[in-house]
Protein backbone atom coordinates (compact mmCIF):
# COMPACT_ATOMS: atom_id res chain seq x y z
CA UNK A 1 -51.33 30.90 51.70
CA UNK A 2 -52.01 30.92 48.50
CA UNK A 3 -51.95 28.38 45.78
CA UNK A 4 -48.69 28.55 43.63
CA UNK A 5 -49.54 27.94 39.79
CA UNK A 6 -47.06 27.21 37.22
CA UNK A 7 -47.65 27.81 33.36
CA UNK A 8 -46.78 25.33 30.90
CA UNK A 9 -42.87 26.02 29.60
CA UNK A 10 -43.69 27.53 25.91
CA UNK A 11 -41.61 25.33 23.82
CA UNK A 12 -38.52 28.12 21.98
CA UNK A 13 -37.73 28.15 18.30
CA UNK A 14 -34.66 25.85 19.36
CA UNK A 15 -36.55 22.99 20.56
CA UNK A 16 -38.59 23.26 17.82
CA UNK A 17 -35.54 22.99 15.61
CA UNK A 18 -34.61 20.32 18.22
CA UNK A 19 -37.38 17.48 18.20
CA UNK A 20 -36.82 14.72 20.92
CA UNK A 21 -35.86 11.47 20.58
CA UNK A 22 -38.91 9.99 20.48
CA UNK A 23 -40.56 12.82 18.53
CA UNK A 24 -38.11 11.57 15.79
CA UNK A 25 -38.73 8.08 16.21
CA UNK A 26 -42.62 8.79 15.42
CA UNK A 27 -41.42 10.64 12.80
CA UNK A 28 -39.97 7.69 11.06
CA UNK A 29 -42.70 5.06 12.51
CA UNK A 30 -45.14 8.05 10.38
CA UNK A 31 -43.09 7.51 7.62
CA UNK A 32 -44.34 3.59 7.09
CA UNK A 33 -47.78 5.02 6.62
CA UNK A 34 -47.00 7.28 3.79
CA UNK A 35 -44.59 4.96 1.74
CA UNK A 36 -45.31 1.16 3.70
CA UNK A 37 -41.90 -0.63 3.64
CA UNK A 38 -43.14 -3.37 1.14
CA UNK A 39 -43.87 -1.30 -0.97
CA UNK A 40 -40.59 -0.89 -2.07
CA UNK A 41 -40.46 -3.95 -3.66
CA UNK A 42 -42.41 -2.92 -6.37
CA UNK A 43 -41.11 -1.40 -9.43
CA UNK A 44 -43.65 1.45 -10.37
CA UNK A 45 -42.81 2.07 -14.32
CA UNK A 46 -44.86 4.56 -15.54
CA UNK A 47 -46.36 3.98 -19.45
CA UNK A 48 -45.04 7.14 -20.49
CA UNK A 49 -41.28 6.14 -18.99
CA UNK A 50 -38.56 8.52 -20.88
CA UNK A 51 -36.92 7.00 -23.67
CA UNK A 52 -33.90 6.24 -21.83
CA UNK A 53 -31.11 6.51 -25.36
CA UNK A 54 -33.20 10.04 -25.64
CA UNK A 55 -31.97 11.11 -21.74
CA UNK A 56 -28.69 10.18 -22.71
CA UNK A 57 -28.68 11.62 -26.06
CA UNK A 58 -30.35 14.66 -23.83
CA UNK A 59 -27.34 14.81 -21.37
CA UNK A 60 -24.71 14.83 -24.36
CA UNK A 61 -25.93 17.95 -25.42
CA UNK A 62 -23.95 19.70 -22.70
CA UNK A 63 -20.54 17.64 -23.33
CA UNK A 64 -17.59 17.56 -25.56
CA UNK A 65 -18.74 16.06 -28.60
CA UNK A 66 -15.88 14.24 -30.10
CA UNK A 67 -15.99 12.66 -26.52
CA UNK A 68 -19.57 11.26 -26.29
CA UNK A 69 -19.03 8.29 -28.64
CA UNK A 70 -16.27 7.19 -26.09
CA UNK A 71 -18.76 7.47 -22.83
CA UNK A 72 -21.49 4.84 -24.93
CA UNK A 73 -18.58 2.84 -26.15
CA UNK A 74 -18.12 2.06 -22.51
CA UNK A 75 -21.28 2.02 -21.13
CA UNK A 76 -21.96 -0.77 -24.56
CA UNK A 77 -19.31 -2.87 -22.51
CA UNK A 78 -21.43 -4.99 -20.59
CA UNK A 79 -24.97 -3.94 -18.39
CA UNK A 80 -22.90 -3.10 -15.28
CA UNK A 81 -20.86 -0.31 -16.80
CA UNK A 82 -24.37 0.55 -18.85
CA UNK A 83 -25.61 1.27 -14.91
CA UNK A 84 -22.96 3.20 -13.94
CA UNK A 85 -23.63 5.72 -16.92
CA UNK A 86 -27.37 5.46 -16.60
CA UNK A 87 -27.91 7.74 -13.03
CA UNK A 88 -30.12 10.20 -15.13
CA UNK A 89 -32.17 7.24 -16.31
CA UNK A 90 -32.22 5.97 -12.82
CA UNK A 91 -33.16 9.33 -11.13
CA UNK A 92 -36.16 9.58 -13.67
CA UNK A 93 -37.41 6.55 -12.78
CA UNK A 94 -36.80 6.73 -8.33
CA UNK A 95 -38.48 10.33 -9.23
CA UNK A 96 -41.93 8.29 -10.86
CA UNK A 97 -42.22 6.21 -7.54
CA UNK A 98 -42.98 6.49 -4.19
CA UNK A 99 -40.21 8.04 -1.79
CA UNK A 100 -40.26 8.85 1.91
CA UNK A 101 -40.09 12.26 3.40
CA UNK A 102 -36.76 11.71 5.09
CA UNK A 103 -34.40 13.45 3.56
CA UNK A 104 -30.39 13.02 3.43
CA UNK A 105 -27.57 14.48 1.72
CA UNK A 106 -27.81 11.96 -1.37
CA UNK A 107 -24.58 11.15 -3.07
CA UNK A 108 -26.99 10.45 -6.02
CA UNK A 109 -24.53 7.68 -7.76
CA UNK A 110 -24.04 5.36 -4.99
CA UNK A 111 -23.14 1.99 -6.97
CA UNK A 112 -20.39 -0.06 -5.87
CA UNK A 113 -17.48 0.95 -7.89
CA UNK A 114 -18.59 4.65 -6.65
CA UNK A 115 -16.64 3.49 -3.66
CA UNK A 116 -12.92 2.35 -2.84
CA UNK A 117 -10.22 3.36 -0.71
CA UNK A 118 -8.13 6.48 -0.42
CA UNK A 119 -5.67 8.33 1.88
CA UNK A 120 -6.82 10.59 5.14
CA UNK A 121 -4.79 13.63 5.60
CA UNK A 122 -3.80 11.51 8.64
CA UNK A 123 -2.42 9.16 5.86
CA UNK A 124 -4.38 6.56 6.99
CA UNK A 125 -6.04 4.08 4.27
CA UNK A 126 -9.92 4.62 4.37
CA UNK A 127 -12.86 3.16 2.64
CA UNK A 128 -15.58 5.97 1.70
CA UNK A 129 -17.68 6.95 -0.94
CA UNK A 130 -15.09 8.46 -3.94
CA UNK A 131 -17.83 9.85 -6.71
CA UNK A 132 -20.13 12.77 -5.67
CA UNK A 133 -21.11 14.55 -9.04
CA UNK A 134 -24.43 14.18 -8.33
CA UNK A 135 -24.75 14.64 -4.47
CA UNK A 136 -28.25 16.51 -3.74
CA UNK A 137 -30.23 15.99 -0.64
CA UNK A 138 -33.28 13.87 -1.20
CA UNK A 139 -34.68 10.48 0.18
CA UNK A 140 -32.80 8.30 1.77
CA UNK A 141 -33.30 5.41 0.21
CA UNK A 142 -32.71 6.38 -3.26
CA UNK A 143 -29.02 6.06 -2.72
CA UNK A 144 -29.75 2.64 -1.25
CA UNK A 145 -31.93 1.29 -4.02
CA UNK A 146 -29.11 2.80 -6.67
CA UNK A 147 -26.43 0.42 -4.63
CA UNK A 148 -28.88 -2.25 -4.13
CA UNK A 149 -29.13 -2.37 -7.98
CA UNK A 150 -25.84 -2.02 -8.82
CA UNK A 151 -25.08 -5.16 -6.70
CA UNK A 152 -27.45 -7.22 -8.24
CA UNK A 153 -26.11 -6.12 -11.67
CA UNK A 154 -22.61 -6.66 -10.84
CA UNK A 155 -23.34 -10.04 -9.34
CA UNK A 156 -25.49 -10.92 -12.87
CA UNK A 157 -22.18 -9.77 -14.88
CA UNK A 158 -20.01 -11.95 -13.00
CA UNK A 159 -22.42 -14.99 -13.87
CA UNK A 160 -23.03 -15.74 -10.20
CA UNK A 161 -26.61 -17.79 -9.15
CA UNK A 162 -29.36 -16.42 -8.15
CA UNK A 163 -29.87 -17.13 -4.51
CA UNK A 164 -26.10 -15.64 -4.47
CA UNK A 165 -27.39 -12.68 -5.95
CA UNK A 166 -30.17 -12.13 -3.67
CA UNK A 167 -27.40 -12.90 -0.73
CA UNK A 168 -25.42 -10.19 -1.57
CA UNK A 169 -27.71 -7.56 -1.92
CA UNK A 170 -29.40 -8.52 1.12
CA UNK A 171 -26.30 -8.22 2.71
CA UNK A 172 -25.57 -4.60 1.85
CA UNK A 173 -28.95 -3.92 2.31
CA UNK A 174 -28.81 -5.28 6.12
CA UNK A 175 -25.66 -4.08 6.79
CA UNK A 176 -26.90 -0.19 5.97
CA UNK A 177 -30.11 -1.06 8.10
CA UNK A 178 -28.06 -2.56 11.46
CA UNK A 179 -25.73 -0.12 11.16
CA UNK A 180 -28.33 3.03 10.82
CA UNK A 181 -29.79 2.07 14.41
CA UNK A 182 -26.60 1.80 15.49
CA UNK A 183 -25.67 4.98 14.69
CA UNK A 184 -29.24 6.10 16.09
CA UNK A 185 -28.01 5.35 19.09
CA UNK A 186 -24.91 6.93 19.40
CA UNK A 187 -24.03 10.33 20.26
CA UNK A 188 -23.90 13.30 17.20
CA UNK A 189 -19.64 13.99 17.45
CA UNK A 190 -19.12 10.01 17.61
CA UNK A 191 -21.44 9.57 14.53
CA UNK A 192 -19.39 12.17 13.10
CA UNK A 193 -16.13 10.75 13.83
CA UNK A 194 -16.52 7.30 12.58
CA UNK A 195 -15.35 5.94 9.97
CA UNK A 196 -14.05 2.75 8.00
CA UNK A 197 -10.41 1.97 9.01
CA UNK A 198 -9.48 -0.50 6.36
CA UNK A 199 -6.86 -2.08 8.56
CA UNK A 200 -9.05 -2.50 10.78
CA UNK A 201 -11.57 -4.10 8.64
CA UNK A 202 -8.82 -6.62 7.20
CA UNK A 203 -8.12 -8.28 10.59
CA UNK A 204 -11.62 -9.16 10.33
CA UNK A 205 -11.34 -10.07 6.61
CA UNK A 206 -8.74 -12.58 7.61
CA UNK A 207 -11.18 -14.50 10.59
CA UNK A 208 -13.68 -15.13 7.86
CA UNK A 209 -12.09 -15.43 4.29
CA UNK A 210 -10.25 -17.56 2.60
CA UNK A 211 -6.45 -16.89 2.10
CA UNK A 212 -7.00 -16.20 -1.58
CA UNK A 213 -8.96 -13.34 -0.84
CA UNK A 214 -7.29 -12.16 2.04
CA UNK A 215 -4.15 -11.97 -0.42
CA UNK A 216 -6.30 -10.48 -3.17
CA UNK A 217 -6.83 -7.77 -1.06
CA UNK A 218 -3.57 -7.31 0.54
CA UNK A 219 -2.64 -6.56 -3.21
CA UNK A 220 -5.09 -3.90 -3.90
CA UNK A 221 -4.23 -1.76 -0.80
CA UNK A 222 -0.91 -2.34 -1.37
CA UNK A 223 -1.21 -1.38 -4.67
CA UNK A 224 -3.40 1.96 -3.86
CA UNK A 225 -0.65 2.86 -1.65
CA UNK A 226 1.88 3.63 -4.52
CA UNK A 227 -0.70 5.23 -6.75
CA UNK A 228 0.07 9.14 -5.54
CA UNK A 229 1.60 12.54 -7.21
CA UNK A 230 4.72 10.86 -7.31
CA UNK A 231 3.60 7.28 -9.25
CA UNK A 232 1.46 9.92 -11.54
CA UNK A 233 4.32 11.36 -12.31
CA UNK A 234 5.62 8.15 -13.50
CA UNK A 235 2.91 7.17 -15.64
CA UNK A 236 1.68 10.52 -17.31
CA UNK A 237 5.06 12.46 -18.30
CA UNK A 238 7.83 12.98 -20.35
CA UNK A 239 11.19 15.34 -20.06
CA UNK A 240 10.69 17.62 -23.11
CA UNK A 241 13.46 20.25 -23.86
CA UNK A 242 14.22 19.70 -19.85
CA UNK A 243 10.97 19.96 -18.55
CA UNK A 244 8.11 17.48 -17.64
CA UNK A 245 5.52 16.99 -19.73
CA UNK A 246 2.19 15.18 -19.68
CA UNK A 247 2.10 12.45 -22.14
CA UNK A 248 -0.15 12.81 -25.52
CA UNK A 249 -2.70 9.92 -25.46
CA UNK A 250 -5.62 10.97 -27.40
CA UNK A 251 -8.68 10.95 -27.44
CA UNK A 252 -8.16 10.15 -23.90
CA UNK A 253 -5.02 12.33 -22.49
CA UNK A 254 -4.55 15.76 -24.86
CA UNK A 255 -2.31 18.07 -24.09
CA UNK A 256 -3.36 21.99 -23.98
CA UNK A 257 -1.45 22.85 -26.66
CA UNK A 258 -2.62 19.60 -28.81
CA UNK A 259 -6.24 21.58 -28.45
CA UNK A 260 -5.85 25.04 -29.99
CA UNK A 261 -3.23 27.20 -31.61
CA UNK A 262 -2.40 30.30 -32.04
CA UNK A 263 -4.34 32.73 -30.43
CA UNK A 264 -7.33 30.34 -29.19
CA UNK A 265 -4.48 28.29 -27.80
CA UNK A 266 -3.40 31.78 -25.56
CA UNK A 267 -6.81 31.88 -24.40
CA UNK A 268 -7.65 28.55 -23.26
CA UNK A 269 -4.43 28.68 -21.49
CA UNK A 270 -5.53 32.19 -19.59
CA UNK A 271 -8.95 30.88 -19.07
CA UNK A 272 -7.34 27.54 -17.27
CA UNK A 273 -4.94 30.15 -15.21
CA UNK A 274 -7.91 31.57 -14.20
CA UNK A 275 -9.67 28.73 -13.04
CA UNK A 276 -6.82 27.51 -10.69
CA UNK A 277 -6.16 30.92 -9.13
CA UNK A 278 -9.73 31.17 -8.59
CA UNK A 279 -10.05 27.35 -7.02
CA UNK A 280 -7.08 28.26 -4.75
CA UNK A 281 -9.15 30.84 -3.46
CA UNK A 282 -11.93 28.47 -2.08
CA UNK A 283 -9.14 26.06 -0.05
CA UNK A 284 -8.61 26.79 3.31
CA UNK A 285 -6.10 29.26 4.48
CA UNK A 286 -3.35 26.51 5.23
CA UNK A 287 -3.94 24.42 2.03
CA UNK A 288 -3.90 27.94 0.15
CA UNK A 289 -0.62 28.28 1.20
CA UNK A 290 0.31 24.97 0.66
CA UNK A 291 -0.89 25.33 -2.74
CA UNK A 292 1.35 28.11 -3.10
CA UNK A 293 4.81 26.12 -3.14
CA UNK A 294 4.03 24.77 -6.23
CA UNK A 295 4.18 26.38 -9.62
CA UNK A 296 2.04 24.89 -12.68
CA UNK A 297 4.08 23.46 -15.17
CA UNK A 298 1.86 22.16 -17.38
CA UNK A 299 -2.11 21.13 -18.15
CA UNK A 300 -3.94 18.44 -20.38
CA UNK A 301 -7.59 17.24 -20.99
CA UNK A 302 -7.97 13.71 -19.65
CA UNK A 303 -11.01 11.41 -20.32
CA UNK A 304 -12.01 9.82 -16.86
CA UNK A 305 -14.64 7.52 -15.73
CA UNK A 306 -17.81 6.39 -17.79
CA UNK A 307 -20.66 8.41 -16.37
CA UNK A 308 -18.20 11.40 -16.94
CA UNK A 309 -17.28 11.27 -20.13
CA UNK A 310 -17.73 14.16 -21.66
CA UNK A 311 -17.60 16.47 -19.59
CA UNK A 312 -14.70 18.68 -19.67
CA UNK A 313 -12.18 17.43 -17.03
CA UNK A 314 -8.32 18.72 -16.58
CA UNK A 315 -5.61 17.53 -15.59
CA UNK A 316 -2.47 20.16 -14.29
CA UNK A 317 0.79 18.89 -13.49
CA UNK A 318 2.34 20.97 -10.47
CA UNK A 319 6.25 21.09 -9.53
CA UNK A 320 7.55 22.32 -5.83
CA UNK A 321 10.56 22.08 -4.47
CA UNK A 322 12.08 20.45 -7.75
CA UNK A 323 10.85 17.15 -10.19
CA UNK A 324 11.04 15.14 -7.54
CA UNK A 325 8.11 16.75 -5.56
CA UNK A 326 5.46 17.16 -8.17
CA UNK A 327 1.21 17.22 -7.60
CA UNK A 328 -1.12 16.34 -9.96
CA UNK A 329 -4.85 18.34 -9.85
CA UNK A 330 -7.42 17.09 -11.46
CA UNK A 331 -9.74 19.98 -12.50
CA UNK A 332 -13.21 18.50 -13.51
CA UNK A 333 -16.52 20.08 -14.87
CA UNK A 334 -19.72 20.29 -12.52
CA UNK A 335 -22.63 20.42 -14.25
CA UNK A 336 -26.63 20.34 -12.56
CA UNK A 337 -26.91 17.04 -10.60
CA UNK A 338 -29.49 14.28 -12.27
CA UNK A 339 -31.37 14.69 -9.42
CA UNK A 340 -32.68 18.20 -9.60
CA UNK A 341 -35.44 17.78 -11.95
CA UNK A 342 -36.92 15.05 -9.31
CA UNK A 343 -35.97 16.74 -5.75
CA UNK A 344 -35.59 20.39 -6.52
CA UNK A 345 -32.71 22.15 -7.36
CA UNK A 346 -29.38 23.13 -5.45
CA UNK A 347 -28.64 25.97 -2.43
CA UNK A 348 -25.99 26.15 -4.28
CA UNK A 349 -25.15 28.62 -7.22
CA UNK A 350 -21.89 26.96 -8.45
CA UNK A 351 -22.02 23.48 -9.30
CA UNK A 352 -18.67 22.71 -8.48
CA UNK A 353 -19.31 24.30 -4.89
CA UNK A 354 -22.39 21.70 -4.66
CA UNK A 355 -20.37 18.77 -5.41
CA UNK A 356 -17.50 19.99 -2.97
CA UNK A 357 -20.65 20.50 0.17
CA UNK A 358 -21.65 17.43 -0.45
CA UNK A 359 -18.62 15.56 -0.35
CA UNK A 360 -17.06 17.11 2.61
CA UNK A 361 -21.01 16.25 4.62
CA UNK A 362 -20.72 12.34 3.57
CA UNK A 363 -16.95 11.57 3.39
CA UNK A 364 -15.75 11.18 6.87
CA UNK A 365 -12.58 12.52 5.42
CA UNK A 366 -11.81 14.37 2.27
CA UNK A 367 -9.02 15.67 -0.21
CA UNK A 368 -6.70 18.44 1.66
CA UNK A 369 -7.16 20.29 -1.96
CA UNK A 370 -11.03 19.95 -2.36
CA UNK A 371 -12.16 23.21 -4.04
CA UNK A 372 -14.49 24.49 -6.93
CA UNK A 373 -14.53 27.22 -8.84
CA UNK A 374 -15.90 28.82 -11.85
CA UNK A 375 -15.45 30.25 -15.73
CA UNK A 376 -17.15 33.08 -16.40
CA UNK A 377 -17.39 32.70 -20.15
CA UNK A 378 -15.01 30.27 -21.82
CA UNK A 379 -14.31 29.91 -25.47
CA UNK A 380 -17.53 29.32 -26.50
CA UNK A 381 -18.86 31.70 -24.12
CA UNK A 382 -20.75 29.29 -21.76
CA UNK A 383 -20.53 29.54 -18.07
CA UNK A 384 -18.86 26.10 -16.89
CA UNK A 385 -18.60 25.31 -12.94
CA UNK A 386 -15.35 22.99 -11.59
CA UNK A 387 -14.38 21.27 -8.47
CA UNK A 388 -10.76 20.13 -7.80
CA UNK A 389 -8.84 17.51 -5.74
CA UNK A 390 -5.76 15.38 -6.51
CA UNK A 391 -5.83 13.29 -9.31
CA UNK A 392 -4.07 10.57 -7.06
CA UNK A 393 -3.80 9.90 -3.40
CA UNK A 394 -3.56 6.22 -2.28
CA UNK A 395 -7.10 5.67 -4.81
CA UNK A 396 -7.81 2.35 -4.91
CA UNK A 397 -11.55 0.43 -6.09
CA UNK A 398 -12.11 -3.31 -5.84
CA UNK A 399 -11.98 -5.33 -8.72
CA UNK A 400 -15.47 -6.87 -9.63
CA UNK A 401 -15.20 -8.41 -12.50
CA UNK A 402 -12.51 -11.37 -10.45
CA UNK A 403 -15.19 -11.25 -7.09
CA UNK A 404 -16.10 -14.50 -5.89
CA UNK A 405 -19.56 -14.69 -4.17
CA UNK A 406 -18.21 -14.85 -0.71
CA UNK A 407 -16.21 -11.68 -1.64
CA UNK A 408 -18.58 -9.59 -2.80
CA UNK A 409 -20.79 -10.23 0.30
CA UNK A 410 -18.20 -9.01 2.61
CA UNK A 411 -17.77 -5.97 -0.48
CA UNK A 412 -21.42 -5.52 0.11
CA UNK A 413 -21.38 -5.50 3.70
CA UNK A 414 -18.75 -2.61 4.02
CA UNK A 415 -20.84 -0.64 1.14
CA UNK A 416 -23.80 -0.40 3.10
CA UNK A 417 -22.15 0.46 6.31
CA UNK A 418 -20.50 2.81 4.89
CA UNK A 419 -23.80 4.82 2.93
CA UNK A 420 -25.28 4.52 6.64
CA UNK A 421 -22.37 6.39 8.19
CA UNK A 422 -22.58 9.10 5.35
CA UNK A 423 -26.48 9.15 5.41
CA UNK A 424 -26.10 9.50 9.15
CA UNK A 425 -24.17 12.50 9.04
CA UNK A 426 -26.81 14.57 7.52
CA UNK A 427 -29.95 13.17 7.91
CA UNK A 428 -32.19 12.10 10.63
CA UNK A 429 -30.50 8.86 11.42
CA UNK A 430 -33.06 7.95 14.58
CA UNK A 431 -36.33 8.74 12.01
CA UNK A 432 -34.07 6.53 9.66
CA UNK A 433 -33.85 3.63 12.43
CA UNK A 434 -37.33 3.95 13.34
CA UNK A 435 -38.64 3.52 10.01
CA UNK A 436 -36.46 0.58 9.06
CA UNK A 437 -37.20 -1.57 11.97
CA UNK A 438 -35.95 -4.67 13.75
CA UNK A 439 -37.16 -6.87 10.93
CA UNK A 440 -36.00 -7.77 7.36
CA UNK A 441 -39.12 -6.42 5.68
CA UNK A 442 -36.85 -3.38 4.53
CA UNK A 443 -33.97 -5.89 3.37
CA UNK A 444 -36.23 -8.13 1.43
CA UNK A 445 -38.41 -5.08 0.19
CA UNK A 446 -35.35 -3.77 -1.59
CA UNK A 447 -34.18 -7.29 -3.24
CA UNK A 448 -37.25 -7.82 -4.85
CA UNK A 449 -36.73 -3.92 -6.54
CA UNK A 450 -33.19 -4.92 -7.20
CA UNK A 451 -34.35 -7.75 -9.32
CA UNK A 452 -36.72 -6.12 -10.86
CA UNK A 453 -34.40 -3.01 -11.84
CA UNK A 454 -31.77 -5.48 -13.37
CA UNK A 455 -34.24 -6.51 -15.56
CA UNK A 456 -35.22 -3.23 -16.78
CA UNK A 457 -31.66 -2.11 -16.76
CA UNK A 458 -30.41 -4.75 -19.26
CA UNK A 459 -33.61 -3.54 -21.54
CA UNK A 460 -32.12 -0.18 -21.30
CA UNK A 461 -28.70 -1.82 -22.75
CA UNK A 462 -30.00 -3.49 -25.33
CA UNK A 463 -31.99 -0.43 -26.47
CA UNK A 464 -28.68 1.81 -26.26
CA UNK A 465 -27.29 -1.50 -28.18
CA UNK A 466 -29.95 -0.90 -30.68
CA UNK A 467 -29.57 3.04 -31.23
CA UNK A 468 -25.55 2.24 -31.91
CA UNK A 469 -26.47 -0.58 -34.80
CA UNK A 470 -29.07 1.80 -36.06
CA UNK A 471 -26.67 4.62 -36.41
CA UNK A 472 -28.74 6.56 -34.18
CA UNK A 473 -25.93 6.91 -31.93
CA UNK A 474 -22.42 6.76 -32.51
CA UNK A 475 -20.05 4.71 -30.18
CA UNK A 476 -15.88 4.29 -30.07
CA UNK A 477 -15.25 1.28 -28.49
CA UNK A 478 -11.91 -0.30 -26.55
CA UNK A 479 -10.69 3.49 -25.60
């Protein structure tokens, strides 16, 4: 009888696709030898840094110009609302250092007012990441370091110690680390199913806080529960000649017909027309039709954020069955993320199509009208890219500026938890694990670069400070 031989199983393009799970945890172990873990601590600045008023001034070029003095007039506020407009300086200077190969969709903004609560279709109150404007896959820990920061910078704003600083970050920063191995761990559909039930998260709020924040709290989800179409409606119109109206407000509500006359006021109008009908067509087939009961009474320019300002962002009041059932759309400009000149730029053509991919792969779940769309040549014959969503449905954010210490390490806690869940999603969360560890080295890595960014970042204010006094650069403040 011969001897039976068996050839080795050739491994198929699928596994290849498919490493194992300890193929992935080398992976990530191979990842401490290109960028160690301490090395993160270390803020590498190169000598010929960007002047960082010159990438704003650089970004502005793009933007509504009678709007610009209003984004540095609040970015002149204080050095945490500085941060949250600086993500292009920021970028620039995560693209000088070093940066693992691990790569996750990147929400590219990830500071802490970036996130807040909001309704599920399921109408269930959630806590996710709200802002993705400049969501671009990239490394991983970029979108920690930018929270990291932001922590640290809030924490300086509201006066609080340092060895209260340093808790809080390290407690965002440990709670993104524990719960990345957890989610290593688990199977892909349960990793894609979880997500932050802020009920759920408020029974343990009330074990560990005290009652004042427990009924701080209470207030703001109760209060995010009543800000929807219908509280919008409330807030932003007027009955003119029998018909709603959106309130005039400028600089920072105008509308349409506030903007042009005659007949560059007829085109604007047709050119917004065209932009909704084409956004409808990107909605699935059920919200499509949804979208279809209501009939667009009227539109308006609205000023939002600080980060955004500037860029051209609508607002369109909807009416269905009658005034009682109205919807509010808010219709907002996509323009190239930050991150592209440091990570390569987007799959994706449109803009607005970029920022919708990238919201629906990190947000466990999103807007029922998330869609983008596109204008082919507008009045000044650019090309402009949009994304849409409602302007209100149950939004809430925490208040910082009233945090107490203890509160913003349980804020900080649920931050990083949540940018693990959404990192999870569309990464390589066991590579992620593996390269984090079972130690703090990570979680103490990161403080040191938080500390070190806050530093730089309130140079960065001062300088914008600086190019305002100089007349440089003009700013409107208090709008």
């Amino acid at each position: 009888m011969s001897a039976v031989t068996t050839r080795p199983r050739r491994r198929s393009r699928r596994d290849t696709n498919h490493p194992t799970t300890a193929e992935r945890i080398a992976l990530g172990r191979a990842a401490r030898k290109e960028v160690p873990r301490l090395r993160h601590a270390v803020l590498e600045v190169p000598a010929n840094r960007a002047d960082p008023v010159a990438l704003l001034e650089k970004q502005a070029e793009s933007r509504v110009p009678e709007l610009v003095p209003i984004r540095y007039g609040r970015m002149l506020v204080s050095p945490f609302t500085f941060y949250r407009g600086a993500a292009a300086i920021m970028a620039a200077d995560l693209g000088a250092g070093p940066r693992t190969s691990l790569r996750v969709q990147l929400c590219g903004d990830a500071h802490l007012s970036n996130f807040g609560v909001f309704g599920s279709p399921e109408r269930r109150l959630v806590f996710d990441i709200n802002d993705f404007d400049e969501t671009l896959p990239g490394p991983w820990e970029w979108d920690v370091k930018r929270l990291a920061v932001s922590l640290e910078v809030a924490a300086r704003d509201n006066q609080f110690g340092a060895a209260d600083r340093r808790e809080i970050v390290r407690r965002g920063v440990w709670e993104y680390r524990t719960a990345m191995r957890q989610f290593a761990t688990m199977r892909n559909l349960e990793v894609w199913y979880a997500s932050m039930d802020v009920d759920t998260r408020l029974s343990e709020l009330r074990a560990v806080a005290t009652r004042k924040q427990v009924k701080r709290t209470e207030q703001t989800l109760a209060k995010a529960r009543t800000k929807d179409s219908m509280h919008a409606f409330s807030k932003l119109t007027h009955m003119v000649d029998g018909e709603p109206r959106i309130i005039s407000d400028p600089p920072l509500i105008e509308p349409i017909e506030d903007l042009a006359h005659g007949v560059e006021a007829e085109q604007l109008t047709e050119a917004l027309h065209d932009v909704l009908r084409a956004y409808r067509k990107t909605l699935a087939h059920d919200r499509k039709a949804l979208l279809e009961r209501f009939r667009l009474v009227h539109v308006a320019r609205k000023v939002v954020g600080v980060g955004s300002v500037g860029t051209r962002a609508w607002i369109s009041l909807m009416l269905g069955r009658d005034e009682t059932d109205p919807l509010f759309l808010q219709i907002k400009e996509a323009q190239p993320s930050v991150l592209e000149d440091h990570v390569g730029k987007s799959v994706f053509a449109n803009c607005g199509e970029r920022v919708v991919a990238g919201q629906r792969m990190m947000q466990a779940s999103s807007d029922i009208f998330l869609g983008w769309t596109r204008i082919a040549a507008g009045l000044d014959g650019v090309r402009r890219d949009f994304y849409g969503r409602q302007l209100k449905d149950w939004k809430g954010s925490a208040v910082i500026e009233t945090m107490t210490p203890k509160g913003m390490i349980l804020y900080a806690g649920m931050c990083g938890w949540t940018l693990a869940r959404a990192h999870a999603r569309s990464g390589d969360r066991v590579a992620i694990a593996a390269y984090l560890g079972n130690g703090d080295t990570f979680d103490r890595a990161i403080c040191d670069f938080a500390t070190a960014y806050a530093d730089l970042n309130e140079l960065d204010y001062k300088a914008l400070a600086a190019a305002v006094k100089s007349g440089r650069i003009a700013a409107a403040k208090g709008l």
